[in-house]
N, C-alpha and C. Protein backbone atom coordinates (compact mmCIF):
# COMPACT_ATOMS: atom_id res chain seq x y z
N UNK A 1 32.11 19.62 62.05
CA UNK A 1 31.48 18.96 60.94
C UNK A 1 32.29 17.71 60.60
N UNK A 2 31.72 16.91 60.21
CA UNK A 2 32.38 15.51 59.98
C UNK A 2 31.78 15.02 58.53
N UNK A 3 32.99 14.94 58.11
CA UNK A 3 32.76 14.24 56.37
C UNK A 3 32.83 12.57 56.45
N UNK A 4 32.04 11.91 56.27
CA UNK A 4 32.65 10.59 55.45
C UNK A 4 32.05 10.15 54.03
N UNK A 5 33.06 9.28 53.57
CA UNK A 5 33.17 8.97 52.23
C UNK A 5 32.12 7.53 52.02
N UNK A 6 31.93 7.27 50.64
CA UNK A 6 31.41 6.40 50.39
C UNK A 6 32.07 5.14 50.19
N UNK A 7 31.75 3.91 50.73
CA UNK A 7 32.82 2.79 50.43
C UNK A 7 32.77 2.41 49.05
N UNK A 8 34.03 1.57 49.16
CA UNK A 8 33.88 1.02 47.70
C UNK A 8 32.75 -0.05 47.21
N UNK A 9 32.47 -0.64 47.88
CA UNK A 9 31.14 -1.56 47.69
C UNK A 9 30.38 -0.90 47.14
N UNK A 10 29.68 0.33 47.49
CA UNK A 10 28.40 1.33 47.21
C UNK A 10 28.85 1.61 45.28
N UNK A 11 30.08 2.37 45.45
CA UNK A 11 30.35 2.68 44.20
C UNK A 11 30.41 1.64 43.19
N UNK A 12 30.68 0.63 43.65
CA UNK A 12 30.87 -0.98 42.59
C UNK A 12 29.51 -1.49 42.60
N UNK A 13 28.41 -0.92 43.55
CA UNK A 13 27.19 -1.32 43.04
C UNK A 13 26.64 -0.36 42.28
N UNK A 14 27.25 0.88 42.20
CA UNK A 14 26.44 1.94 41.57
C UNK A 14 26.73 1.57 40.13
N UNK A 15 27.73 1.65 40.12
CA UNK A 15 28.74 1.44 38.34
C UNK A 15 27.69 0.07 37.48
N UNK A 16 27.80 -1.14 38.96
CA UNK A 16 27.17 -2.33 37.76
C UNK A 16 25.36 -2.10 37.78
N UNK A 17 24.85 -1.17 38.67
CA UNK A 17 23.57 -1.13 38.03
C UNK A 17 23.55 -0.08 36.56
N UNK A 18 24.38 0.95 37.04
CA UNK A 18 24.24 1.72 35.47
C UNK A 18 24.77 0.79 34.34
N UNK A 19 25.48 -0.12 34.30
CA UNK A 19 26.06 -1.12 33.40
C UNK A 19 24.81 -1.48 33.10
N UNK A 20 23.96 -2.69 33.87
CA UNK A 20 23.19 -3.55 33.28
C UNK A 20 22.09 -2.42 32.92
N UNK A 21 21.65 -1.32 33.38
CA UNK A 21 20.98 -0.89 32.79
C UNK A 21 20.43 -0.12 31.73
N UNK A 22 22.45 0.23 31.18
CA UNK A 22 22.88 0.71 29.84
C UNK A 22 22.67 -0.40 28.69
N UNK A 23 22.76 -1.88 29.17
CA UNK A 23 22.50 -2.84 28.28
C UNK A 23 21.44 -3.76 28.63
N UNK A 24 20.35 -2.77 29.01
CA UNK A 24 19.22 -3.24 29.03
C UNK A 24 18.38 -4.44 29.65
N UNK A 25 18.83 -4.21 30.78
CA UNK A 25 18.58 -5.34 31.86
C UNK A 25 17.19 -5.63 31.58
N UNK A 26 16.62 -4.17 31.88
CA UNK A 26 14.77 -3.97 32.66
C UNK A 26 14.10 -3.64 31.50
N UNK A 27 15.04 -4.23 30.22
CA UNK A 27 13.75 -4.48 29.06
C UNK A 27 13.38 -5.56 29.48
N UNK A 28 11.70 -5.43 28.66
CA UNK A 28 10.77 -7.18 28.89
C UNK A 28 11.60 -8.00 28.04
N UNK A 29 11.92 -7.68 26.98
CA UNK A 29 12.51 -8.56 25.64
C UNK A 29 13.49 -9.10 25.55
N UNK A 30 14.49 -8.35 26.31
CA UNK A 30 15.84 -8.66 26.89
C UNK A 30 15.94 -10.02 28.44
N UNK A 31 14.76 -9.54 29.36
CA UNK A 31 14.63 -10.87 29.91
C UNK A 31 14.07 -11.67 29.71
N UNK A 32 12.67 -11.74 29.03
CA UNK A 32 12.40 -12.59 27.98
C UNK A 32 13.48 -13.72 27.21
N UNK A 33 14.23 -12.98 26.62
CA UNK A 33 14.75 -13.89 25.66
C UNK A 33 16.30 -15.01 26.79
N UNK A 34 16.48 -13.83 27.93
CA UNK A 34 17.69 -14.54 28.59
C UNK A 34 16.91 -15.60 29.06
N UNK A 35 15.39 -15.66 29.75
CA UNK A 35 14.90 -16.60 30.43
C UNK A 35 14.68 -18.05 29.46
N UNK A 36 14.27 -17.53 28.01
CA UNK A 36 13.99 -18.64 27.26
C UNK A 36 15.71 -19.32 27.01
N UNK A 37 16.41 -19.06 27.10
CA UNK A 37 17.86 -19.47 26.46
C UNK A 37 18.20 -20.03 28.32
N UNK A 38 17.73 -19.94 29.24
CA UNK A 38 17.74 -20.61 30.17
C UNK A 38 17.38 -22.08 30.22
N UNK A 39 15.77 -21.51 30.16
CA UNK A 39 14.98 -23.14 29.97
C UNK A 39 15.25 -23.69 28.22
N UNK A 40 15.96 -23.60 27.76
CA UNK A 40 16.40 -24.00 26.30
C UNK A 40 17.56 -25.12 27.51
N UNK A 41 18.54 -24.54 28.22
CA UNK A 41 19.42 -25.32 28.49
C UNK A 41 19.10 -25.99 29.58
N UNK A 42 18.27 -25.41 30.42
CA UNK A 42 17.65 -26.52 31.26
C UNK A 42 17.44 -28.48 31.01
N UNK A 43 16.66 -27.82 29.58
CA UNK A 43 15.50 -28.78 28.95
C UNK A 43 16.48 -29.62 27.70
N UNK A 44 17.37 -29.15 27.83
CA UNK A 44 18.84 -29.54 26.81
C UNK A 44 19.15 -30.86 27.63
N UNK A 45 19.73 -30.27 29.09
CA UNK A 45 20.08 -31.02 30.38
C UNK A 45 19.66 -32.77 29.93
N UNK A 46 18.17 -32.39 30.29
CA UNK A 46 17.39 -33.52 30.39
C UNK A 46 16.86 -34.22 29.22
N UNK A 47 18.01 -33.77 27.80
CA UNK A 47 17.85 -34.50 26.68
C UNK A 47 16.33 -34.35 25.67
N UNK A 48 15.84 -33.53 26.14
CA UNK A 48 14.62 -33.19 25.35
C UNK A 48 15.16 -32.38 23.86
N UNK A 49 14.51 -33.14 23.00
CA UNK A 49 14.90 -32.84 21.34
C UNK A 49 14.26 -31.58 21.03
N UNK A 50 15.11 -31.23 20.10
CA UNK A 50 14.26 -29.61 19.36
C UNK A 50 13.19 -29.29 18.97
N UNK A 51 12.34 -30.76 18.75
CA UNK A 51 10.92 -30.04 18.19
C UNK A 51 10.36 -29.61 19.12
N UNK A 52 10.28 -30.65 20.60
CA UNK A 52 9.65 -30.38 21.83
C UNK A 52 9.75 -29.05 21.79
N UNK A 53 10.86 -28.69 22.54
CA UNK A 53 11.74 -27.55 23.08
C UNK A 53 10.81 -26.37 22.04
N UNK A 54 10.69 -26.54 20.47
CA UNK A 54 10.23 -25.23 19.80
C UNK A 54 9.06 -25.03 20.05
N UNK A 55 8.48 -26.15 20.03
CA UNK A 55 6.75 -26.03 20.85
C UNK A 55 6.41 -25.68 21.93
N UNK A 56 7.49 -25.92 22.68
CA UNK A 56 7.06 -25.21 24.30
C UNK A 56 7.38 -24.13 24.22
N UNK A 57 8.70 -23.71 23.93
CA UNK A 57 8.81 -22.59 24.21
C UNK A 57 9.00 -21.33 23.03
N UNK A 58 8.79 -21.78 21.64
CA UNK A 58 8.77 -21.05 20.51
C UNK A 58 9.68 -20.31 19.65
N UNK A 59 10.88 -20.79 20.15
CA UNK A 59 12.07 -20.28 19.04
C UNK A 59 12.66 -21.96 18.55
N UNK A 60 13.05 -20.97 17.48
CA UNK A 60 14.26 -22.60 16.53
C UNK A 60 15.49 -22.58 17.32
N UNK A 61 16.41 -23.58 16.82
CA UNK A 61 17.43 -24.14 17.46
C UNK A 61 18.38 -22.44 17.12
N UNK A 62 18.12 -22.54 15.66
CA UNK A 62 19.34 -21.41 14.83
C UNK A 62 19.03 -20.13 15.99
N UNK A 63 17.51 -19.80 16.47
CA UNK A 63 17.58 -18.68 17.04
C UNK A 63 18.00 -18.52 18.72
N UNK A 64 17.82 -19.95 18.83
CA UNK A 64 18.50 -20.28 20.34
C UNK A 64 20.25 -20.12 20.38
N UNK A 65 20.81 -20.37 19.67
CA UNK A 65 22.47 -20.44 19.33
C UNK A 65 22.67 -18.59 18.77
N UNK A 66 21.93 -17.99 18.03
CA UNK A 66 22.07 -17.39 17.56
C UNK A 66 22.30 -15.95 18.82
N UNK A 67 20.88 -16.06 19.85
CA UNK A 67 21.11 -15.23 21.32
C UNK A 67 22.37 -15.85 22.00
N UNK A 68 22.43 -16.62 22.15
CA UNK A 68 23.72 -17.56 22.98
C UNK A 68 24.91 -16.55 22.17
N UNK A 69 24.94 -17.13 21.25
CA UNK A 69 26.19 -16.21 20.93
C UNK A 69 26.38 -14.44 20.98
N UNK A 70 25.39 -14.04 20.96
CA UNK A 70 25.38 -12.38 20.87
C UNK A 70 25.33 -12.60 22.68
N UNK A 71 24.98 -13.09 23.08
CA UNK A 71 25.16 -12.72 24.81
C UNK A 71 26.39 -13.07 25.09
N UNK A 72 26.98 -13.51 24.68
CA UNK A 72 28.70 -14.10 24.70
C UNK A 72 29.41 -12.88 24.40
N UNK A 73 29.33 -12.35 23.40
CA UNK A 73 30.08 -11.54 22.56
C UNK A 73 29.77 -10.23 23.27
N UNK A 74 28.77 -9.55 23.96
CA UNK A 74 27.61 -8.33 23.46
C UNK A 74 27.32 -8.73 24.74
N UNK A 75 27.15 -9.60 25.85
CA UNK A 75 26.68 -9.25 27.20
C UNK A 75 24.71 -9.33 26.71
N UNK A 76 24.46 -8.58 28.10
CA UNK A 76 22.93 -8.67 27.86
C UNK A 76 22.29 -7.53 26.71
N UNK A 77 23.29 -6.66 26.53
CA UNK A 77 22.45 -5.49 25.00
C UNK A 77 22.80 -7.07 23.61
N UNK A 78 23.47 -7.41 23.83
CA UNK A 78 23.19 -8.56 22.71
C UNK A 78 21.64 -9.52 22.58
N UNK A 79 21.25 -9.28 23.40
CA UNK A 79 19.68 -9.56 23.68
C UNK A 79 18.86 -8.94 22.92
N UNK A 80 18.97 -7.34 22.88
CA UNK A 80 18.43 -6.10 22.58
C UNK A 80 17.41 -6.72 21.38
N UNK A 81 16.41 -6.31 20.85
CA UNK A 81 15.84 -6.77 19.50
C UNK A 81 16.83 -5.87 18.47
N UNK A 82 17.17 -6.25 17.18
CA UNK A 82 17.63 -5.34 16.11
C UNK A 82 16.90 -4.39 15.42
C-alpha cells in the first residue's frame, strides 16, 4: 500500500477558498459593491466628476470612500450589507 500526502499548494488553496468564502466572496452584494468601487476608480482614472460617476453607477462619493475603507480594514466581509 502506498500513502501520499497532499502538497502544500492544495492546502493553501483549500484555507484561501474557505477564507474568501467565510467573508463572503459568492455574495451578489459583496461583488456587487467590490465591482462598483472598481469602476468608481476606473472612471476616477480618467477624471470623470462625481455627479457623472453617481448617475452611472448610483452611489455618493461618502458611500464610495465609505466601502473603500471597510475593505481596507475588514477585507471583503467589510462589503457585507449591515
Amino acid at each position: 500500500m502506498q500513502l501520499t500526502t497532499v502538497g502544500k499548494e492544495v492546502l493553501r488553496g483549500a484555507r484561501k477558498a474557505r477564507e474568501l468564502q467565510e467573508a463572503g466572496a459568492g455574495d451578489p452584494t459583496v461583488q456587487d459593491r467590490l465591482r462598483k468601487l472598481k469602476q468608481v476608480e476606473a472612471l476616477r482614472k480618467y477624471r470623470m466628476g462625481w455627479p457623472e460617476i453617481q448617475e452611472l453607477l448610483g452611489i455618493s462619493r461618502a458611500t464610495y470612500y465609505r466601502w473603500r475603507k471597510r475593505l481596507k480594514e475588514e477585507g471583503l466581509a467589510g462589503l457585507k450589507p449591515r
